[in-house]
Protein backbone atom coordinates (compact mmCIF):
# COMPACT_ATOMS: atom_id res chain seq x y z
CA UNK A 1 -69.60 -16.34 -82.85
CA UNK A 2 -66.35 -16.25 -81.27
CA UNK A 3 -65.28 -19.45 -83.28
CA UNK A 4 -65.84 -16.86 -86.24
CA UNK A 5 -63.41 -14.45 -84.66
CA UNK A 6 -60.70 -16.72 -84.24
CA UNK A 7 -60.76 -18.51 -87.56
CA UNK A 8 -60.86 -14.59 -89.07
CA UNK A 9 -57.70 -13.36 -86.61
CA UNK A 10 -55.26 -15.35 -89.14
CA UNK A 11 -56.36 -13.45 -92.33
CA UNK A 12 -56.33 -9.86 -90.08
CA UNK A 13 -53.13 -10.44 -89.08
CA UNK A 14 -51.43 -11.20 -92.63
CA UNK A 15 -53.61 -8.22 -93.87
CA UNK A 16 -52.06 -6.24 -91.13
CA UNK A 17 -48.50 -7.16 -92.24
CA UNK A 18 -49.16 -7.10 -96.17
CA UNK A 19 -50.30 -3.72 -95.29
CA UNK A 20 -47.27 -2.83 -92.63
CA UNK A 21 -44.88 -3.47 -95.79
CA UNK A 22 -46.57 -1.56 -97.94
CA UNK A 23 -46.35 1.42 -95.84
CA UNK A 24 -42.34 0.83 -95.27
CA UNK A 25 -42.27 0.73 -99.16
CA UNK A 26 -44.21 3.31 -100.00
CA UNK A 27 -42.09 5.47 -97.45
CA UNK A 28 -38.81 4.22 -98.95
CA UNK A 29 -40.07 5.14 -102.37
CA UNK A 30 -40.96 8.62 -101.36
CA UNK A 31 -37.91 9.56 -99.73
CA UNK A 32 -35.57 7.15 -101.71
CA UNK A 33 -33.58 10.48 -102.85
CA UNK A 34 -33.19 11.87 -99.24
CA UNK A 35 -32.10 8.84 -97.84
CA UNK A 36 -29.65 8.29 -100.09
CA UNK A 37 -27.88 11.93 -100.24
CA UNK A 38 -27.40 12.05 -95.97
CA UNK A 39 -26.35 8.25 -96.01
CA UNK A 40 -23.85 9.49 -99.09
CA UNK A 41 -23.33 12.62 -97.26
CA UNK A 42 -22.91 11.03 -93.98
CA UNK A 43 -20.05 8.57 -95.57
CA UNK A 44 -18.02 11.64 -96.66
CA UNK A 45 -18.12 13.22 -93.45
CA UNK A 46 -16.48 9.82 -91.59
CA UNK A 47 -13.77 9.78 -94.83
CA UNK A 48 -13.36 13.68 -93.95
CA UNK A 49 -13.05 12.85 -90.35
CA UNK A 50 -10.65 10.10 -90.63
CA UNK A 51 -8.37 12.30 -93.01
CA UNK A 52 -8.38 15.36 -90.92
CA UNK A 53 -8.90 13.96 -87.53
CA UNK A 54 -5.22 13.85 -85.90
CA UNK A 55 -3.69 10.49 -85.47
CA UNK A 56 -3.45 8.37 -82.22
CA UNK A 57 -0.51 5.64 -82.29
CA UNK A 58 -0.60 2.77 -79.68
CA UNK A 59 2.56 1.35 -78.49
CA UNK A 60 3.56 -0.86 -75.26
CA UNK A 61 6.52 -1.45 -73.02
CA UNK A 62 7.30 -4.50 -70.56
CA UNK A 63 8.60 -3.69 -67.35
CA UNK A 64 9.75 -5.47 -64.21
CA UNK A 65 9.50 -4.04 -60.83
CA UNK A 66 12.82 -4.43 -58.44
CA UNK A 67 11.14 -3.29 -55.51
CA UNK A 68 7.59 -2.86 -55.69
CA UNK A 69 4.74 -5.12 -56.44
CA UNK A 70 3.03 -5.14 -59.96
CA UNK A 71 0.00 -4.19 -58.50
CA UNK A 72 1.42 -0.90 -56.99
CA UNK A 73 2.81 -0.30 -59.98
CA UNK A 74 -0.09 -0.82 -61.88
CA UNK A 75 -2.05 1.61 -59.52
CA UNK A 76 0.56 4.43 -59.99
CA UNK A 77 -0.08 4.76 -64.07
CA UNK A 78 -3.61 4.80 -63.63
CA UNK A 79 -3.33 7.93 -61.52
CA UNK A 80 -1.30 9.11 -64.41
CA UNK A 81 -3.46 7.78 -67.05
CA UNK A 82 -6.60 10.09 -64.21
CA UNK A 83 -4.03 12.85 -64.63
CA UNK A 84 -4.24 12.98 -68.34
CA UNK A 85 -7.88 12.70 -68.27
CA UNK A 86 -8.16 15.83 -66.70
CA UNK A 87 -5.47 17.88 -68.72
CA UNK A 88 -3.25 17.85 -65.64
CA UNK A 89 -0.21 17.99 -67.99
CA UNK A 90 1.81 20.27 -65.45
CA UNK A 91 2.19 17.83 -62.84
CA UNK A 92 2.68 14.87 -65.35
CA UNK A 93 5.89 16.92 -66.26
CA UNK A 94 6.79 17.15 -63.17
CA UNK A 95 6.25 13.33 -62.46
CA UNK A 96 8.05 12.74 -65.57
CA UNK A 97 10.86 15.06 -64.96
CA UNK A 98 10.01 16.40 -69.10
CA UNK A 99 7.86 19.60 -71.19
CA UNK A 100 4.21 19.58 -70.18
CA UNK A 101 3.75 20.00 -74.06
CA UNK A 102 5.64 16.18 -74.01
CA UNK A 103 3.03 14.99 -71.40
CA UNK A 104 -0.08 16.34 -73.42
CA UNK A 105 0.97 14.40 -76.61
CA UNK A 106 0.15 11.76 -74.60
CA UNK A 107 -3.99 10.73 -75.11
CA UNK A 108 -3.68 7.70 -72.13
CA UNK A 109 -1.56 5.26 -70.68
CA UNK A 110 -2.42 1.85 -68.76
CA UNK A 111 -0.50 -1.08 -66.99
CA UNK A 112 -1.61 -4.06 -66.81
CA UNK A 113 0.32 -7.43 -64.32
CA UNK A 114 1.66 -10.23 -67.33
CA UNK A 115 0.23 -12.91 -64.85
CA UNK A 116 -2.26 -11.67 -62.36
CA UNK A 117 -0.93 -13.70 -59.67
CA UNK A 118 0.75 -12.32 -55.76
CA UNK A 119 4.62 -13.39 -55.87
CA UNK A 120 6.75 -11.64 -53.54
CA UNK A 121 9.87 -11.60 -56.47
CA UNK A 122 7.37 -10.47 -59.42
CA UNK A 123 8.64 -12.89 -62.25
CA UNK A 124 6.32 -11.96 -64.50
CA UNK A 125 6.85 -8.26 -65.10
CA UNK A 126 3.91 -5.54 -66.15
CA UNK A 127 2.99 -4.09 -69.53
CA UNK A 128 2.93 -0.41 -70.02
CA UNK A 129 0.50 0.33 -73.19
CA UNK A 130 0.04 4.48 -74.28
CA UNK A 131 -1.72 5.62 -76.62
CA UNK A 132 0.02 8.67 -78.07
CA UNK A 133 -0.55 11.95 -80.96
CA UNK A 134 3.15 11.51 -81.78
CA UNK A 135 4.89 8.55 -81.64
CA UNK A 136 8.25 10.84 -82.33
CA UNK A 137 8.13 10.98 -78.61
CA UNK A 138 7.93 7.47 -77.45
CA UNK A 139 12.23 7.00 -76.45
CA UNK A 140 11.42 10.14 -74.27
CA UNK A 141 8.33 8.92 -72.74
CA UNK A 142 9.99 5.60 -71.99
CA UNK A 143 12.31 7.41 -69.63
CA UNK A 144 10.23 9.74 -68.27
CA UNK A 145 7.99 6.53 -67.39
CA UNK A 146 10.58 5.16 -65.85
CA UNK A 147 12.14 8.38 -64.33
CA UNK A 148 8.55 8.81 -62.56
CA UNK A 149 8.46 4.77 -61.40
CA UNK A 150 11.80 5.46 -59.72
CA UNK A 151 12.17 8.94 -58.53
CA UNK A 152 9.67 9.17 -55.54
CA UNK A 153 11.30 9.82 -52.07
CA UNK A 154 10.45 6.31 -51.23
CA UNK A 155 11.76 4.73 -53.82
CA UNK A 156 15.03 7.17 -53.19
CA UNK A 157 15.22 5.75 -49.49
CA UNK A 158 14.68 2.08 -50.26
CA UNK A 159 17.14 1.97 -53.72
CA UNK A 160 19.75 4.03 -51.84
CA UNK A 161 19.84 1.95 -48.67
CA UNK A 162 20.09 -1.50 -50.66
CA UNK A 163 22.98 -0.12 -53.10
CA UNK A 164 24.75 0.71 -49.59
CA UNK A 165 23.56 -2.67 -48.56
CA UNK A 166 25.51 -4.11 -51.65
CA UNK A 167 28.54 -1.97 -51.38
CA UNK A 168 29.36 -3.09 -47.98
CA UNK A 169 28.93 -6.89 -48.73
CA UNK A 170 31.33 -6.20 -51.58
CA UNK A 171 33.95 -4.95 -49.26
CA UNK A 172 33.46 -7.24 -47.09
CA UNK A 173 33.70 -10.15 -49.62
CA UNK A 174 37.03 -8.73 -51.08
CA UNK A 175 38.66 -8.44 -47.62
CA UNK A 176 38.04 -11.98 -47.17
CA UNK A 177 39.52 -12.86 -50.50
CA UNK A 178 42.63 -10.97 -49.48
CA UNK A 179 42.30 -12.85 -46.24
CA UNK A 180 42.62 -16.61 -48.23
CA UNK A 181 44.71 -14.90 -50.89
CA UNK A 182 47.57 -13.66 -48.30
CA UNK A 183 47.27 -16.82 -46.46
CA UNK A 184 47.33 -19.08 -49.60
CA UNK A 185 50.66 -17.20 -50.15
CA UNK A 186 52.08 -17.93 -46.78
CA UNK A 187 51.36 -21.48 -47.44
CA UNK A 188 52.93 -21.52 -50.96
CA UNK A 189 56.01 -19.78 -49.77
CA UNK A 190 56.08 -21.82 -46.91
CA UNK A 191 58.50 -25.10 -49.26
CA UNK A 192 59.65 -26.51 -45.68
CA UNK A 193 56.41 -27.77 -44.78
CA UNK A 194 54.49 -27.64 -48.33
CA UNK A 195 53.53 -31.35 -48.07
CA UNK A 196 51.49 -30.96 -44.74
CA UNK A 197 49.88 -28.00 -46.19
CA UNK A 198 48.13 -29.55 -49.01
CA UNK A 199 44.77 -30.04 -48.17
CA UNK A 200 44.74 -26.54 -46.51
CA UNK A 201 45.71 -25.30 -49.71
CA UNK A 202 42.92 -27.04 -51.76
CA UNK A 203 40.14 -25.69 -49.02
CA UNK A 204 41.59 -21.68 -49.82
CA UNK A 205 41.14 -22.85 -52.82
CA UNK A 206 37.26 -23.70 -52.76
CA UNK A 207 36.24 -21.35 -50.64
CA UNK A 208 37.93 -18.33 -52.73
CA UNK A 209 36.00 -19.81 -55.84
CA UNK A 210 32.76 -19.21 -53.89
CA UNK A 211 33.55 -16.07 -52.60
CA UNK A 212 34.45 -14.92 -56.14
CA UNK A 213 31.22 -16.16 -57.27
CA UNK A 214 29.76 -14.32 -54.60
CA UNK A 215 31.56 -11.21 -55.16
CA UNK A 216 30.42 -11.05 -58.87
CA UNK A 217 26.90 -11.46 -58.20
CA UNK A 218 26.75 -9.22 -55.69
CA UNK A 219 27.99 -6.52 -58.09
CA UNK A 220 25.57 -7.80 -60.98
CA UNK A 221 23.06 -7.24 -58.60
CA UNK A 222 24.28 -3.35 -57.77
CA UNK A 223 24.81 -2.41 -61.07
CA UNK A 224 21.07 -3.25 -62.20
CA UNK A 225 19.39 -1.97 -59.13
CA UNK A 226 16.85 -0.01 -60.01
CA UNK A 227 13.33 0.45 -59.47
CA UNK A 228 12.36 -1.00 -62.71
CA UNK A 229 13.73 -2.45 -65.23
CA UNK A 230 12.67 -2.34 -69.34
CA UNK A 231 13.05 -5.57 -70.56
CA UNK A 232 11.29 -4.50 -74.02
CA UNK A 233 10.97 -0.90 -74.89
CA UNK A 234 8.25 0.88 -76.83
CA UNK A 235 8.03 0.20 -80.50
CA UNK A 236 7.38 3.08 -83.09
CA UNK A 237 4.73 1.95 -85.38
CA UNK A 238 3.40 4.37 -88.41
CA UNK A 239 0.29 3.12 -89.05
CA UNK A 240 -2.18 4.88 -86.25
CA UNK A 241 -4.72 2.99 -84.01
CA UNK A 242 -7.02 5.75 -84.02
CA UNK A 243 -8.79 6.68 -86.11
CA UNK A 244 -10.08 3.90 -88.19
CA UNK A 245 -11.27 4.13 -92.07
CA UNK A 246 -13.44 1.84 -91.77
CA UNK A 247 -15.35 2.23 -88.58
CA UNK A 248 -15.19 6.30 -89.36
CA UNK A 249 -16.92 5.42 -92.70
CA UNK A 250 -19.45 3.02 -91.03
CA UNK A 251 -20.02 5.24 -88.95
CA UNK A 252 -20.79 8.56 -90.85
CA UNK A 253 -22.60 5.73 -92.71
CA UNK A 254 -25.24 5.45 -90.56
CA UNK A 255 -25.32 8.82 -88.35
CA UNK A 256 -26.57 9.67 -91.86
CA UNK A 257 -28.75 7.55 -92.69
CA UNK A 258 -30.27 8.05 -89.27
CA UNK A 259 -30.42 12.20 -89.52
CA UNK A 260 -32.16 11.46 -93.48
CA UNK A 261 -34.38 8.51 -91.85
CA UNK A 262 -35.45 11.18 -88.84
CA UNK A 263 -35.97 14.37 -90.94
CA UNK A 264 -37.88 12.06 -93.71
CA UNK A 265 -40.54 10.64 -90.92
CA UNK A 266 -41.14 14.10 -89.74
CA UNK A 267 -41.89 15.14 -93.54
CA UNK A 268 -44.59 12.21 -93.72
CA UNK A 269 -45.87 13.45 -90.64
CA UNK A 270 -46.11 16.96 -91.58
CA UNK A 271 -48.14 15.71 -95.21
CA UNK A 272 -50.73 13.50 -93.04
CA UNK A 273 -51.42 16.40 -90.72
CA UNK A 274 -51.91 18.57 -94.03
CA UNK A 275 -54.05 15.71 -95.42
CA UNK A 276 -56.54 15.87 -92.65
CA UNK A 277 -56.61 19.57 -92.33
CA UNK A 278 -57.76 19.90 -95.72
């Protein structure tokens, strides 16, 4: 007896699936029509979405940090980027030193490290990346990035002490060029004992060389202190990240085909429960 059932469980089951398919198809053939106007319908909403929706252009910056890690400055954008999140577009002004009607052109901004990796001299630099409604806006977001990176009373402090730091080992280097200078003169004008002085003469000479090449690195060094520094700026592009034909299309695609596929079962459901009724 139960030999019976098992050699007849192979024949139910391919009933049960011939039958399965002929429900789907049956279904599909009733509601063909419907399916097809809210999957049409739903492909002319994403095309009318993408067309009318307002554009979002992406654009990125690379930056290197004079006097703060990567990481810290990394964490201060993503408060910006939580600023923007909730509308706070007043303060972001103020961070920026710019219009809060600048600020809320801007849909986000993130920073991410080049090379995720501690140094103490940051080689590597961080990316800025913002995704903006205008990108007519992007050479006056670049400096009010930067204006906010370098503009706390921190960064104040620290920048204005090391710029003093500089000056003074400027002076200090000239004075003792004017030192060898003066005394390479006495030498020079010194014919009676010129021979004997030589050697003396040769060792000014070397040491003024490196204080020279001291001297102009030292001012290299104050006239690019800053907090940060752009080393590639943001680039204006004109086609828009967001939104995207196709995956608006796809997408209205298939939210309609879904709403037809929904409203259609609940149709069949409606004609069984008439069936039996009657």
């Amino acid at each position: 007896m139960t030999d019976n059932q098992q050699k007849s469980s192979p024949g139910n089951d391919d009933l049960d699936l011939v039958m399965l398919f002929e429900k789907l198809y049956c279904f599909f053939r009733n509601y063909f029509v419907m399916l097809a106007v809210f999957t049409i319908a739903g492909l002319a909403a994403g095309f009318a979405a993408y067309t009318f929706l307002p554009k979002q252009y992406a654009s990125s910056m690379l930056l290197h940090s004079y006097t703060l890690t990567n990481n810290e400055q990394v964490n201060i954008i993503e408060n910006w980027n939580e600023l923007i999140k909730h509308k706070e577009y007043a303060t972001l002004a103020q961070r920026w030193n710019c219009s809060a009607d600048m600020a809320a052109e801007v849909s986000e901004i993130r920073a991410a490290e080049i090379q995720k990796l501690y140094s103490e001299n940051n080689p590597n630099g961080f990316n800025v990346e913002v995704l903006v409604n205008n990108n007519a806006i992007l050479d006056s977001l670049q400096k009010g990035i930067v204006y906010g990176l370098e503009n706390s009373e921190y960064m104040k402090e620290r920048l204005a002490t090391k710029r003093d730091g500089f000056r003074q080992l400027i002076e200090k280097v000239k004075t003792e060029i004017s030192k060898l200078d003066s005394t390479k003169n006495s030498i020079s004008n010194n014919t009676q004992h010129a021979a004997s002085y030589i050697l003396d003469i040769s060792g000014i000479n070397t040491q003024m060389i490196a204080l020279n090449e001291k001297l102009l690195n030292y001012q290299e060094q104050l006239k690019f202190m800053n907090a940060v520094q752009v080393l590639h700026p943001f680039e204006k592009f004109h086609k828009p990240e967001k939104p995207k034909l196709i995956k608006s299309v796809a997408l209205g695609m298939i939210a309609g085909f879904a709403l037809g596929y929904i409203i259609a079962v609940f149709l069949s459901i409606q004609k069984k429960i008439r069936r039996r009724r009657n």
